[in-house]
C-alpha atoms as a PDB file:
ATOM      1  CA  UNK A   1       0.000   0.000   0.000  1.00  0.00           C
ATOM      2  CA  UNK A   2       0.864   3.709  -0.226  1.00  0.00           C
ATOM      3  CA  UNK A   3       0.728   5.420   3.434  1.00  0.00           C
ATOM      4  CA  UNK A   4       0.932   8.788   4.755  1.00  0.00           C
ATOM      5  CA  UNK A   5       2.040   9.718   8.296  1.00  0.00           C
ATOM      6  CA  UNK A   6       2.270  12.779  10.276  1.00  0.00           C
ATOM      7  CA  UNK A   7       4.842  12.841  13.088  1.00  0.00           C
ATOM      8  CA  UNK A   8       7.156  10.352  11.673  1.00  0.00           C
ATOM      9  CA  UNK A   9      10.680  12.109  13.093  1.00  0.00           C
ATOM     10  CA  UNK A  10       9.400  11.334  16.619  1.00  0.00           C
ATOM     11  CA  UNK A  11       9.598   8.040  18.309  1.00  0.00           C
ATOM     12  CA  UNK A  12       6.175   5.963  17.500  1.00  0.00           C
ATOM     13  CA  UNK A  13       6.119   7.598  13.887  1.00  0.00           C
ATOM     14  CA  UNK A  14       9.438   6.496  13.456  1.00  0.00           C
ATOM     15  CA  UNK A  15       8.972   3.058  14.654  1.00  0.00           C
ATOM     16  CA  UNK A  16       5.700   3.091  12.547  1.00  0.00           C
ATOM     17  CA  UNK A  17       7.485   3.873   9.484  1.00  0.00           C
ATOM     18  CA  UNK A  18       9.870   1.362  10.007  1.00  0.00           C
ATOM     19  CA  UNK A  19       6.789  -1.188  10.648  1.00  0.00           C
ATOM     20  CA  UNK A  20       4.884  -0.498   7.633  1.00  0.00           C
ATOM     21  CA  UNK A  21       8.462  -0.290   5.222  1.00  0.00           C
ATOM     22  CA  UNK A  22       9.455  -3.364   6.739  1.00  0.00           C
ATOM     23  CA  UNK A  23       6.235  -4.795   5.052  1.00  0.00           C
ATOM     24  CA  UNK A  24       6.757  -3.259   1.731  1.00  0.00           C
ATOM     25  CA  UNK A  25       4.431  -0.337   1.558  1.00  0.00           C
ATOM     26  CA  UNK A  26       5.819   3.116   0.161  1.00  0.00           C
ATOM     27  CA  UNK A  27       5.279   5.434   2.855  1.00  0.00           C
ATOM     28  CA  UNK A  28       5.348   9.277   2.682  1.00  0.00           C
ATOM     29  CA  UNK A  29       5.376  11.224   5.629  1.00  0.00           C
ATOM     30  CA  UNK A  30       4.906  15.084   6.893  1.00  0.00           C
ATOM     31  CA  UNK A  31       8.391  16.915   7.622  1.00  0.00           C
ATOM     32  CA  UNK A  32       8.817  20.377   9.260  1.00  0.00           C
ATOM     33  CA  UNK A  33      12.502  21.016   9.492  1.00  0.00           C
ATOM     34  CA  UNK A  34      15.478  19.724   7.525  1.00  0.00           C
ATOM     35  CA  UNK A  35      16.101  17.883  10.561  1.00  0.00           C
ATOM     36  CA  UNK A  36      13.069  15.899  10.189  1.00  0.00           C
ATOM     37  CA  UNK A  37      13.359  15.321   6.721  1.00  0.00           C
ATOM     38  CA  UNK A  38      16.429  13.614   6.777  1.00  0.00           C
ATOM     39  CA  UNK A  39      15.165  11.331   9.608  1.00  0.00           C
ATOM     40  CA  UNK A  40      12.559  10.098   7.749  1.00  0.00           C
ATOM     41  CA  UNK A  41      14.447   9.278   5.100  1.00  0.00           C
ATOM     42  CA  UNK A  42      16.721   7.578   6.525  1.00  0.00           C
ATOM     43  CA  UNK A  43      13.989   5.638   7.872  1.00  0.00           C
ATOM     44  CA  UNK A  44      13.028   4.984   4.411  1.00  0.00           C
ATOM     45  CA  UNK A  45      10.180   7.763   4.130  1.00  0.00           C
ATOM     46  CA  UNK A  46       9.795   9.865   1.381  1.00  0.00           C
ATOM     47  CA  UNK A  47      10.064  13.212   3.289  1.00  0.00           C
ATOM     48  CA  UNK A  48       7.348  16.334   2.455  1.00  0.00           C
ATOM     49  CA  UNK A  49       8.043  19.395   3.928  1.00  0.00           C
ATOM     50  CA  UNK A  50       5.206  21.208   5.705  1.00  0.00           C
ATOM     51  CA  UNK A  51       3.679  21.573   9.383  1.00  0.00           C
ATOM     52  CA  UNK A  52      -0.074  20.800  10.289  1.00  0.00           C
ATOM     53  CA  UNK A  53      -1.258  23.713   8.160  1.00  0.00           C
ATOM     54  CA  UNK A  54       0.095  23.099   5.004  1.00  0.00           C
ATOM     55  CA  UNK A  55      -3.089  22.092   3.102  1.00  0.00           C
ATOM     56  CA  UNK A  56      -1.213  22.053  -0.574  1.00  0.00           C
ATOM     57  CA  UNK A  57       1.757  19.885   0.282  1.00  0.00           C
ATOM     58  CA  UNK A  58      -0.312  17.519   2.625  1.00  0.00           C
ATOM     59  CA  UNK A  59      -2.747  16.788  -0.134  1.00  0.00           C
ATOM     60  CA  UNK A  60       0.438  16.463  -2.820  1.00  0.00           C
ATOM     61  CA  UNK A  61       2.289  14.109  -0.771  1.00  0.00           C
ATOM     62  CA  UNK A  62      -0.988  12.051   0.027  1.00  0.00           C
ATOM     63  CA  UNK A  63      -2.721  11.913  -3.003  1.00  0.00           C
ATOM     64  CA  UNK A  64      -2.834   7.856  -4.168  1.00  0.00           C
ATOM     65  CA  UNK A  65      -2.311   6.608  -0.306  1.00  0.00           C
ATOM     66  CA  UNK A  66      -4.895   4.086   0.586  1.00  0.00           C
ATOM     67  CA  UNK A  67      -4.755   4.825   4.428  1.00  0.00           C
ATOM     68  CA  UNK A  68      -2.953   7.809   6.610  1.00  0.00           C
ATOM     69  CA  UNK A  69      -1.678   7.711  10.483  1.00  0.00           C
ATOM     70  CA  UNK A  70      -2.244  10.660  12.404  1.00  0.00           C
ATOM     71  CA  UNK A  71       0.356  11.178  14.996  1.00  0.00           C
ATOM     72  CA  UNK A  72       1.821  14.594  15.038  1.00  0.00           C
ATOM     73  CA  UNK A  73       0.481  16.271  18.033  1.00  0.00           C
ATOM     74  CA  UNK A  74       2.053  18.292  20.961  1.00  0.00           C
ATOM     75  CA  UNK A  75       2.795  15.845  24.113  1.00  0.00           C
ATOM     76  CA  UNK A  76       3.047  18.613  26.992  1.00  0.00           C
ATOM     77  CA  UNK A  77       2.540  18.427  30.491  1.00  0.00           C
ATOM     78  CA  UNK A  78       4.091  21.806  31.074  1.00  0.00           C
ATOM     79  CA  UNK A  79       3.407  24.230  28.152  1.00  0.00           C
ATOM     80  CA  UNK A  80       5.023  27.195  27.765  1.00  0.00           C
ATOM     81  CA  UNK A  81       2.565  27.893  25.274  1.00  0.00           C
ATOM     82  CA  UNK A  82      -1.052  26.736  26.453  1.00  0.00           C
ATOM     83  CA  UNK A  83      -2.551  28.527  23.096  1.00  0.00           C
ATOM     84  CA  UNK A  84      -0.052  26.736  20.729  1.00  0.00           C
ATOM     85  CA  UNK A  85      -0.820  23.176  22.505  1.00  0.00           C
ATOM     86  CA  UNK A  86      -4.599  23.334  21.778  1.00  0.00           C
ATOM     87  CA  UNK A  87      -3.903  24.546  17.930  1.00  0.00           C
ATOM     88  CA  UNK A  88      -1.757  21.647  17.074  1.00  0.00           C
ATOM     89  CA  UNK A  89      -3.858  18.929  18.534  1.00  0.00           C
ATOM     90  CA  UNK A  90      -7.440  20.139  17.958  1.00  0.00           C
ATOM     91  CA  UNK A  91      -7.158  22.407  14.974  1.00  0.00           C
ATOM     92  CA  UNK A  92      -4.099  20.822  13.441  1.00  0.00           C
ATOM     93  CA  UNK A  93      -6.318  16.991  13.781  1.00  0.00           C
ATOM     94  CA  UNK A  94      -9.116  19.043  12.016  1.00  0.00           C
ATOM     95  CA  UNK A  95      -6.983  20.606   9.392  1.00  0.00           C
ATOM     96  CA  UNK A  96      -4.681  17.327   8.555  1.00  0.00           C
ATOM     97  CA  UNK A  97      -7.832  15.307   7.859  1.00  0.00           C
ATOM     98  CA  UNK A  98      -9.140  17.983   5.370  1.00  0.00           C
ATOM     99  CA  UNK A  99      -5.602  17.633   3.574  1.00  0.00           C
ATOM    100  CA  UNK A 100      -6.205  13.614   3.259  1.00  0.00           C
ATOM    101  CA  UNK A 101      -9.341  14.472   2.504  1.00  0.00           C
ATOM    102  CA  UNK A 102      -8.995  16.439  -0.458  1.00  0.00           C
ATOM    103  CA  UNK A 103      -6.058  14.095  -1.568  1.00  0.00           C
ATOM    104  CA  UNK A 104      -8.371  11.687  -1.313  1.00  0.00           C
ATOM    105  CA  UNK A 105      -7.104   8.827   1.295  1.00  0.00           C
ATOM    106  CA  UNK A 106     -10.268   6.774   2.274  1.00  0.00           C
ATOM    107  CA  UNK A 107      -8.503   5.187   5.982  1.00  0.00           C
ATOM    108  CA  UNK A 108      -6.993   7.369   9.093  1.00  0.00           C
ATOM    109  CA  UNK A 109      -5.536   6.002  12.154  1.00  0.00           C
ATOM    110  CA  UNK A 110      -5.925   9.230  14.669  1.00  0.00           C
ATOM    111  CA  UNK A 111      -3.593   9.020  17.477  1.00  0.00           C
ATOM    112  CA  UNK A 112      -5.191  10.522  20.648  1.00  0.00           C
ATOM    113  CA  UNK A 113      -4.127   9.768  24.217  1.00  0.00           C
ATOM    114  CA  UNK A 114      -5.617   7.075  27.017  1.00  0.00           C
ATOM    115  CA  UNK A 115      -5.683  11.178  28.989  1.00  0.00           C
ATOM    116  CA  UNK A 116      -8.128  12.383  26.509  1.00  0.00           C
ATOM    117  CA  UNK A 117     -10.933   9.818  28.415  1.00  0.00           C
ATOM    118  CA  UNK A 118     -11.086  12.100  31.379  1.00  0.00           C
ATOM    119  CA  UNK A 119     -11.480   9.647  33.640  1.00  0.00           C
ATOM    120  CA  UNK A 120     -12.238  10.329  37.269  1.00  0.00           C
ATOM    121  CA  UNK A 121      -9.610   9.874  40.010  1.00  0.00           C
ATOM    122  CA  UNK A 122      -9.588   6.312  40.746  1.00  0.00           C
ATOM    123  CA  UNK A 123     -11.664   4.972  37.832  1.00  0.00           C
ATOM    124  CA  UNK A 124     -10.417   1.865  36.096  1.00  0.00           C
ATOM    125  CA  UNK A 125     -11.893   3.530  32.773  1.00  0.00           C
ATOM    126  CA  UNK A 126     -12.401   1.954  29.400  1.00  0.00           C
ATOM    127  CA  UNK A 127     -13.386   3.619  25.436  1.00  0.00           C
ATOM    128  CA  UNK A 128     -16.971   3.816  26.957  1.00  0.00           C
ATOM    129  CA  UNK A 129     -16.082   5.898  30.906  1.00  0.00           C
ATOM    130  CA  UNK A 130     -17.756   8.985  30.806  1.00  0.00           C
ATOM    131  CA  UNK A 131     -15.511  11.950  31.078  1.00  0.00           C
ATOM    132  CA  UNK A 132     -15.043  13.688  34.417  1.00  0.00           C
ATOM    133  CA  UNK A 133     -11.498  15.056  34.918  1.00  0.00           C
ATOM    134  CA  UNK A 134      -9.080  16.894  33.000  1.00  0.00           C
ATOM    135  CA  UNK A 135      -5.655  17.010  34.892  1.00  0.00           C
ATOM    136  CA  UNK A 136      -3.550  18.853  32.437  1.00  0.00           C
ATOM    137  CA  UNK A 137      -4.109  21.058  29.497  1.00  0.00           C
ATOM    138  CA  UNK A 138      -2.503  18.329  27.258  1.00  0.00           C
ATOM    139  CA  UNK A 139      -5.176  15.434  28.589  1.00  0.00           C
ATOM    140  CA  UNK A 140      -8.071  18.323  27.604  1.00  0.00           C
ATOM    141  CA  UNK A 141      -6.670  19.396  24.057  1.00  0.00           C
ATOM    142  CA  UNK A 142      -6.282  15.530  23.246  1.00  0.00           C
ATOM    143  CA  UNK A 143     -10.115  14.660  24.281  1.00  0.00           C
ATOM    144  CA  UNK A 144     -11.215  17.882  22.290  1.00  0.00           C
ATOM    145  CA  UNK A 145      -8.708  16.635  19.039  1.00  0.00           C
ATOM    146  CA  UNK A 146      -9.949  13.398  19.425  1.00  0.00           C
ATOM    147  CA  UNK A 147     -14.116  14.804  18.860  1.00  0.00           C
ATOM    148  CA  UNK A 148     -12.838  16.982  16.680  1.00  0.00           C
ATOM    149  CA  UNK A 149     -10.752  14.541  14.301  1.00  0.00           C
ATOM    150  CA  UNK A 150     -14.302  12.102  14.335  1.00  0.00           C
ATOM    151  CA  UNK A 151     -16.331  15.221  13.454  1.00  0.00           C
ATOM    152  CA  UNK A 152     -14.330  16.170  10.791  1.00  0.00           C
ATOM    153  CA  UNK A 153     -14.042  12.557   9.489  1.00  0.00           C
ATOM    154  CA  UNK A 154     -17.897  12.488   9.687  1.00  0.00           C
ATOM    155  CA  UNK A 155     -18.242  15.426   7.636  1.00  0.00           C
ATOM    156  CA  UNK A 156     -15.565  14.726   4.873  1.00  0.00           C
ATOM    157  CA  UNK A 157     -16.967  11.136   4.109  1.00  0.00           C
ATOM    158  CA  UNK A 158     -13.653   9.643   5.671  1.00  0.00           C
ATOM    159  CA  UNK A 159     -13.258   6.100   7.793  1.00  0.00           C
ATOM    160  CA  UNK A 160     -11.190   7.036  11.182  1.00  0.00           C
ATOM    161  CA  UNK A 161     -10.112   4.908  13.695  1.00  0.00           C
ATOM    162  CA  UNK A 162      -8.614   6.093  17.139  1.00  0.00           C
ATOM    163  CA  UNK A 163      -6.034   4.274  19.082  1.00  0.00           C
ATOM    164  CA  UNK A 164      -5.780   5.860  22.885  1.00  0.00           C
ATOM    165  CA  UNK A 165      -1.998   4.722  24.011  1.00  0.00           C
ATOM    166  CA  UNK A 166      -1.407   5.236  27.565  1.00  0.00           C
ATOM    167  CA  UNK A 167       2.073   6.375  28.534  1.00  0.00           C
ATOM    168  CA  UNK A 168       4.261   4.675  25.948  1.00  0.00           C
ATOM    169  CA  UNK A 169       7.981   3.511  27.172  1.00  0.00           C
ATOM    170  CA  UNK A 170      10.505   1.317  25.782  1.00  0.00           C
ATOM    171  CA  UNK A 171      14.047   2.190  23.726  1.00  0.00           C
ATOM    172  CA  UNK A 172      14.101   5.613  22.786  1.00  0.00           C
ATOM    173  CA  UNK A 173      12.413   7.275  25.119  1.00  0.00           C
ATOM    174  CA  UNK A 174      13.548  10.349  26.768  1.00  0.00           C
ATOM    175  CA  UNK A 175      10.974  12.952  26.559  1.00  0.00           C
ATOM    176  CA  UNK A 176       7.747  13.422  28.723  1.00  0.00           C
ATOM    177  CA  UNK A 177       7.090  10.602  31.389  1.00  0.00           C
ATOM    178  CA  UNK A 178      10.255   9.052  30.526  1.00  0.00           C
ATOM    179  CA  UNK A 179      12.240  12.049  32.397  1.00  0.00           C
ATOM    180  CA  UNK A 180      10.910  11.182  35.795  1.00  0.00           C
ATOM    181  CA  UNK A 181      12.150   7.503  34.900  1.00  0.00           C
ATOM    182  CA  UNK A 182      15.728   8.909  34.136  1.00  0.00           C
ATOM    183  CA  UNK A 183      16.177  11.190  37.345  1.00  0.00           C
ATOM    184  CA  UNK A 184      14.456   8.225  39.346  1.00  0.00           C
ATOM    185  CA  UNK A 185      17.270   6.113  38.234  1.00  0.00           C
ATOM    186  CA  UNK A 186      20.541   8.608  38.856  1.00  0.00           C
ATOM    187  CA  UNK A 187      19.296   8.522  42.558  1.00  0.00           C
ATOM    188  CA  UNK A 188      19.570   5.748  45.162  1.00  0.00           C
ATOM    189  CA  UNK A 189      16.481   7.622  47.188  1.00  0.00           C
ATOM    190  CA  UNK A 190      14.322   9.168  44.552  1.00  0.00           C
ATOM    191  CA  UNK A 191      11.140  11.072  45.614  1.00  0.00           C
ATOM    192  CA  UNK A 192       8.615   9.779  44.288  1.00  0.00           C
ATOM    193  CA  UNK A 193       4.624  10.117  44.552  1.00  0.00           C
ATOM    194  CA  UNK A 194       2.541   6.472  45.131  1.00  0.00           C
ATOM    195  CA  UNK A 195       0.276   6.920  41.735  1.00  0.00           C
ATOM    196  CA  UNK A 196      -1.189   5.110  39.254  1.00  0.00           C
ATOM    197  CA  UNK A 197       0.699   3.894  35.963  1.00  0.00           C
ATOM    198  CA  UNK A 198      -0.127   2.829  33.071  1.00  0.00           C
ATOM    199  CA  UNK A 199       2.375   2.152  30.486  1.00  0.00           C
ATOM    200  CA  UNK A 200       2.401   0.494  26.579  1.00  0.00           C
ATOM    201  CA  UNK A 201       5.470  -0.518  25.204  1.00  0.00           C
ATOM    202  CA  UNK A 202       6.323   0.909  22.120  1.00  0.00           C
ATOM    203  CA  UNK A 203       6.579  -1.948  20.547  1.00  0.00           C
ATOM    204  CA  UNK A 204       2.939  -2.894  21.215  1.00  0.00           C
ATOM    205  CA  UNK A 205       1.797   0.509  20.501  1.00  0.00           C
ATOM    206  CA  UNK A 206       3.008   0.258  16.676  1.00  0.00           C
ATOM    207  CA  UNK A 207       1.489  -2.921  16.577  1.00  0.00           C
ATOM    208  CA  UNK A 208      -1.748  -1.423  17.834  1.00  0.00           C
ATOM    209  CA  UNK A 209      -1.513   1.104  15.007  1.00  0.00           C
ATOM    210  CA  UNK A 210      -1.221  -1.407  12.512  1.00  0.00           C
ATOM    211  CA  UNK A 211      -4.163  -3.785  14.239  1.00  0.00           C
ATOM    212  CA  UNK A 212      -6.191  -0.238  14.153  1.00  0.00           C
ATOM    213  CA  UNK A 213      -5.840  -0.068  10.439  1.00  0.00           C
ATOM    214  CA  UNK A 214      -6.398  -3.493   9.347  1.00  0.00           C
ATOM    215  CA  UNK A 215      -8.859  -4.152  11.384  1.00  0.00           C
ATOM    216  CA  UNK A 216     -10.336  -1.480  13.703  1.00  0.00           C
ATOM    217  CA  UNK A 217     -14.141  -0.267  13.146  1.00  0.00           C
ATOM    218  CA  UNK A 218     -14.840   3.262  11.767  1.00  0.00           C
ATOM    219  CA  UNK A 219     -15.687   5.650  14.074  1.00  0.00           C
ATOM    220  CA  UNK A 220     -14.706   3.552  17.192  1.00  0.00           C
ATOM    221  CA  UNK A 221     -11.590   4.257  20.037  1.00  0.00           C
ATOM    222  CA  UNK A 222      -9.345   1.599  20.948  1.00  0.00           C
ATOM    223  CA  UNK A 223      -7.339   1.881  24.405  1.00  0.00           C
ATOM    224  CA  UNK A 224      -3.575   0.892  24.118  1.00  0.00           C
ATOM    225  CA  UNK A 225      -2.308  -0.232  27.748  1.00  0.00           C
ATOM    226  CA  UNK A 226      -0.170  -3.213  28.733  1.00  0.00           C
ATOM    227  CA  UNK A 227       0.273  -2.728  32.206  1.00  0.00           C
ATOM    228  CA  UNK A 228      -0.851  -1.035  35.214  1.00  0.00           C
ATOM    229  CA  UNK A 229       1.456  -0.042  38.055  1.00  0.00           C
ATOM    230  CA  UNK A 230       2.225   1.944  41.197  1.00  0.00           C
ATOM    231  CA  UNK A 231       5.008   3.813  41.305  1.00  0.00           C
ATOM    232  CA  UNK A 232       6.566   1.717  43.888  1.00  0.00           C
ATOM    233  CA  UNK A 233       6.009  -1.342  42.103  1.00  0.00           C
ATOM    234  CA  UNK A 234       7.483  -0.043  38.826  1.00  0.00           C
ATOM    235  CA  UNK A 235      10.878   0.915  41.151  1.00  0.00           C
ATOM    236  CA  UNK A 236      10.875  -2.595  42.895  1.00  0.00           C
ATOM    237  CA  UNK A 237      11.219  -3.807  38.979  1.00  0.00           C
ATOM    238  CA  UNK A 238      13.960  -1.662  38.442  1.00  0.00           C
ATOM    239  CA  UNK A 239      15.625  -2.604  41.350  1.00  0.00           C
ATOM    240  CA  UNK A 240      15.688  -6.115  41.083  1.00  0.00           C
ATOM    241  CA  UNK A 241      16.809  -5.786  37.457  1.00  0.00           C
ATOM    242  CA  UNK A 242      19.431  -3.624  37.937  1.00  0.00           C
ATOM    243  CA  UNK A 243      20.402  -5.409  41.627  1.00  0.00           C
ATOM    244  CA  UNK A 244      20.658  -2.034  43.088  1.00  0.00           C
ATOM    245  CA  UNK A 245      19.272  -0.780  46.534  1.00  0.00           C
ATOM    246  CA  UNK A 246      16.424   2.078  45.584  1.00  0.00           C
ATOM    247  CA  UNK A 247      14.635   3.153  48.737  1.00  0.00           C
ATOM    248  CA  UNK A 248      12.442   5.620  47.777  1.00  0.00           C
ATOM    249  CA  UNK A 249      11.111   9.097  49.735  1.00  0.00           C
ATOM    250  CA  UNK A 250       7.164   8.659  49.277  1.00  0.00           C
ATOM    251  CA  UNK A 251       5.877  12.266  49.033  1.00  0.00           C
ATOM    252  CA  UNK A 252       2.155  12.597  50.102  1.00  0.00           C
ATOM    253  CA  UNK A 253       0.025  13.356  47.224  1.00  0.00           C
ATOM    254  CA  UNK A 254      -1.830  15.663  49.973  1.00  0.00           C
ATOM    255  CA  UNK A 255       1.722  17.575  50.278  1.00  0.00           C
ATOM    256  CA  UNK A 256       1.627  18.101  46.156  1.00  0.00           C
ATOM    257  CA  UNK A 257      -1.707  19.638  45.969  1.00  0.00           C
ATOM    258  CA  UNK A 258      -0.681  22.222  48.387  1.00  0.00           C
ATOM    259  CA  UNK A 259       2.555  23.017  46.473  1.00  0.00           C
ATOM    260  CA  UNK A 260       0.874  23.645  43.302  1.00  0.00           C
ATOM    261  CA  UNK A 261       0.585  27.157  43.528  1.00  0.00           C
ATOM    262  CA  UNK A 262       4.181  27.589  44.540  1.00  0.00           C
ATOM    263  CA  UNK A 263       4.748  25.647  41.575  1.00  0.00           C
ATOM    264  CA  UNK A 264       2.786  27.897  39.213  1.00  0.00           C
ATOM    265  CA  UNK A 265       5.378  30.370  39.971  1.00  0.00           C
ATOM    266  CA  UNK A 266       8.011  28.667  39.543  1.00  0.00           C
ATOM    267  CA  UNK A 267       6.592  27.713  36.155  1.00  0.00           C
ATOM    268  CA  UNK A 268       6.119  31.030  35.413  1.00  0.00           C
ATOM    269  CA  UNK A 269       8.757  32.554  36.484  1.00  0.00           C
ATOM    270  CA  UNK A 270      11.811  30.085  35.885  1.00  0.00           C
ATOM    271  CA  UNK A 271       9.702  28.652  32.582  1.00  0.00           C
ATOM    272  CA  UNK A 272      10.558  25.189  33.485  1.00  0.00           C
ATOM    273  CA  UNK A 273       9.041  22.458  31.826  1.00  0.00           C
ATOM    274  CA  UNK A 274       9.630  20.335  34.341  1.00  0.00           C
ATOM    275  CA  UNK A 275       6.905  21.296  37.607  1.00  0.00           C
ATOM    276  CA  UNK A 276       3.802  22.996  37.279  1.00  0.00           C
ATOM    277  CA  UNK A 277       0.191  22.665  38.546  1.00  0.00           C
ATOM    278  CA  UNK A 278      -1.064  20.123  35.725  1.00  0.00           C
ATOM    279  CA  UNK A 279       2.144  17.968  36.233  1.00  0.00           C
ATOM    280  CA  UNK A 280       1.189  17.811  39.736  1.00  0.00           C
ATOM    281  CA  UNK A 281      -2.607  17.396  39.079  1.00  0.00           C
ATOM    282  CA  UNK A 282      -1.655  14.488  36.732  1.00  0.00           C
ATOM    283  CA  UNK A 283       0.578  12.839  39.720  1.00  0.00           C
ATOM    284  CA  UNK A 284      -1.861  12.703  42.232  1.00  0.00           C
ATOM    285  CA  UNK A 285      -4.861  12.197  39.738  1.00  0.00           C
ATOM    286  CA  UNK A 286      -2.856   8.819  38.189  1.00  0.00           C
ATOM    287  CA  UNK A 287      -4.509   6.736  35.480  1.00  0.00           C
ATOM    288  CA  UNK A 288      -5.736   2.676  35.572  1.00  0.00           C
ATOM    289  CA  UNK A 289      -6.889   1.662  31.890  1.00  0.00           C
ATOM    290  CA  UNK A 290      -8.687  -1.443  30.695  1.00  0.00           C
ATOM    291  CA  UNK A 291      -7.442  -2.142  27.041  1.00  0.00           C
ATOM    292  CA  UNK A 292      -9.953  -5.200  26.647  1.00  0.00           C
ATOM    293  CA  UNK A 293     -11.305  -3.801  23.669  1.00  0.00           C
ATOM    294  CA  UNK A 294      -7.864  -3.761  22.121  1.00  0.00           C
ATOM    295  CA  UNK A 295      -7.776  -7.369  22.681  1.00  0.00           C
ATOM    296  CA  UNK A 296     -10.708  -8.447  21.426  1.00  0.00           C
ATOM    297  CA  UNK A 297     -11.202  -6.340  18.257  1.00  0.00           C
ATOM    298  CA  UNK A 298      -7.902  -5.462  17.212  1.00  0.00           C
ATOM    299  CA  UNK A 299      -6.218  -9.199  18.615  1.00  0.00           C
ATOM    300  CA  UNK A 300      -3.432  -7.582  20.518  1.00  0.00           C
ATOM    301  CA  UNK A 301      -1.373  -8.758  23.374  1.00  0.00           C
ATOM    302  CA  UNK A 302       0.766  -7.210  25.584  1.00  0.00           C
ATOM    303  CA  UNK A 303       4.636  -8.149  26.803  1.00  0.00           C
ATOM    304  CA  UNK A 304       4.979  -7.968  30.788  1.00  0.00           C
ATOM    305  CA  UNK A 305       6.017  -4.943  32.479  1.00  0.00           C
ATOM    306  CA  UNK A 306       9.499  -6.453  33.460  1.00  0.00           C
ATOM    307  CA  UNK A 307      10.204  -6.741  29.600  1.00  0.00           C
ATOM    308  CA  UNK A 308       9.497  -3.185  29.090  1.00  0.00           C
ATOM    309  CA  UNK A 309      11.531  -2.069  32.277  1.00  0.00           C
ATOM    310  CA  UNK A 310      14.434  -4.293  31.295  1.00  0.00           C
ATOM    311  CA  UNK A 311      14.627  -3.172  27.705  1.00  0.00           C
ATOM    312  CA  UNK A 312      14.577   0.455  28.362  1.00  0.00           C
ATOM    313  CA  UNK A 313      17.048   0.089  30.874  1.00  0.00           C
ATOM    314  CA  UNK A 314      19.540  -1.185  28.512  1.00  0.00           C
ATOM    315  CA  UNK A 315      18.871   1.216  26.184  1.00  0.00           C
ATOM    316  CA  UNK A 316      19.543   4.192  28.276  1.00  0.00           C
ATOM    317  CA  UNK A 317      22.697   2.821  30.012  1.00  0.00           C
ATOM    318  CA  UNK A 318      23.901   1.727  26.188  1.00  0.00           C
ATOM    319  CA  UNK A 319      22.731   5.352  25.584  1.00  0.00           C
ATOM    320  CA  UNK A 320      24.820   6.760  28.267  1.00  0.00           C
ATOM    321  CA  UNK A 321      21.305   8.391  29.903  1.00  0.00           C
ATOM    322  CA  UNK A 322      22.191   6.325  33.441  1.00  0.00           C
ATOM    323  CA  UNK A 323      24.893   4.600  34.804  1.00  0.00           C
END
């Protein structure tokens, strides 16, 4: 097949490329710097330079392509820019599928977020769990892309599927969630806050994409979670696989509700990515996902936790991330 794909520099539309050019389609995919273009082509892409907004080389690139992946978006816990997050993943969703659209492409896989269900605080939630809380700006602009990628699919004639991945780990991981992995793991007594996980490998999150398209229903959302952990459980993994000692500092999520307006300021003022008020909402709030629907539909399974731990250990020590 011929395949389009938005976000392909970044880590699952890289790993997606190299899924669907490892089964012989030609794949095309969105590029916004020079940097990006010569990722996906060495990836084995054909590069097309543009961002969200570029109608005209969008439609170019994807005219003949019998399905498209959607998974450009902006993965912020911290924005700098709250305005720019909600243009890229509500009106940049809306704006890519009128490109494919007009070039034509009858299929899209729409990457949202497990965040954009809303969930509330202690809900095991599903596709189907009403929403009731927003955390973070970034879980709100992804339920709002999400509705709005369906609508405009609705109105354009176009087939779209939605895959939901919860936090995605594995080898090549450093941004977002992975961070508070890597500064767990360069201290012997890391603080940490007893929440909720849950992870996908990245592995079985490209595989999810590619169950989505052969085989996921129009118009339906598909949760993508492996496992579901505490954060004390996840460090108990790492310990025994590394064989060191990791005796964690448990800080009271009660003690990081009352610290978020000192950490407003410091957002504000310091314009740190790395604390603010949403990060600590999201803490506290955690997330427990049942990706049964995944399983049944789509036929996935998912690799144990310890696989995932183990394998992105490696890669960051082989990385020189951790010692």
């Amino acid at each position: 097949m011929r395949v389009f794909v938005t976000g392909g520099s970044g880590l699952l539309g890289g790993n997606l490329i190299q899924a669907l050019v490892a089964r012989g389609d030609a794949v095309a995919a969105l590029a916004r710097s020079d940097v990006a273009a010569r990722r996906v082509a060495q990836l084995g892409a054909e590069p097309i330079r543009g961002d969200l907004f570029a109608h005209d080389a969008i439609a170019h690139g994807a005219r003949g392509a019998d399905l498209a992946f959607h998974v450009a978006g902006r993965n912020e816990t911290c924005p700098r820019d709250v305005a720019g997050l909600y243009r890229d993943n509500v009106d940049g969703a809306v704006a890519v599928i009128d490109a494919l659209a007009a070039a034509g492409v009858p299929r899209i896989v729409h990457t949202s977020s497990a965040a954009a269900i809303g969930e509330p605080e202690g809900v095991v939630a599903d596709e189907t769990t009403p929403p009731g809380t927003f955390p973070s700006d970034y879980a709100r602009s992804k339920h709002l892309g999400e509705a709005a990628a369906f609508a405009a699919a609705e109105r354009t004639g176009i087939d779209l599927v939605a895959v939901l991945p919860s936090s995605v780990q594995g080898p090549g991981r450093t941004g977002g969630s992975a961070k508070l992995l890597i500064q767990a793991l360069r201290s012997r007594r890391p603080l940490i806050v007893e929440t909720a996980l849950s992870i996908v490998d990245i592995d079985d999150c490209t595989a999810g994409h590619l169950a989505a398209a052969d085989r996921g229903v129009a118009g339906r959302r598909y949760l993508l979670n492996g496992s579901t952990a505490t954060a004390s459980q996840i460090l108990a993994l790492i310990a025994e696989t590394t064989g060191r000692s990791i005796r964690p500092i448990v800080v009271p999520g009660a003690l990081l509700r009352l610290g978020s307006p000192l950490a407003a300021v410091i957002h504000r003022l310091a314009g740190t990515s790395l604390v603010c008020p949403d990060l600590l909402r999201t803490l506290t709030h955690g997330h427990r996902f049942d990706a049964g629907r995944s399983e049944r539909e789509l036929g996935l399974t998912y690799r144990p936790l310890a696989d995932t731990i183990a394998r992105t250990l490696t890669w960051l020590r082989d990385e020189g991330l951790v010692d």
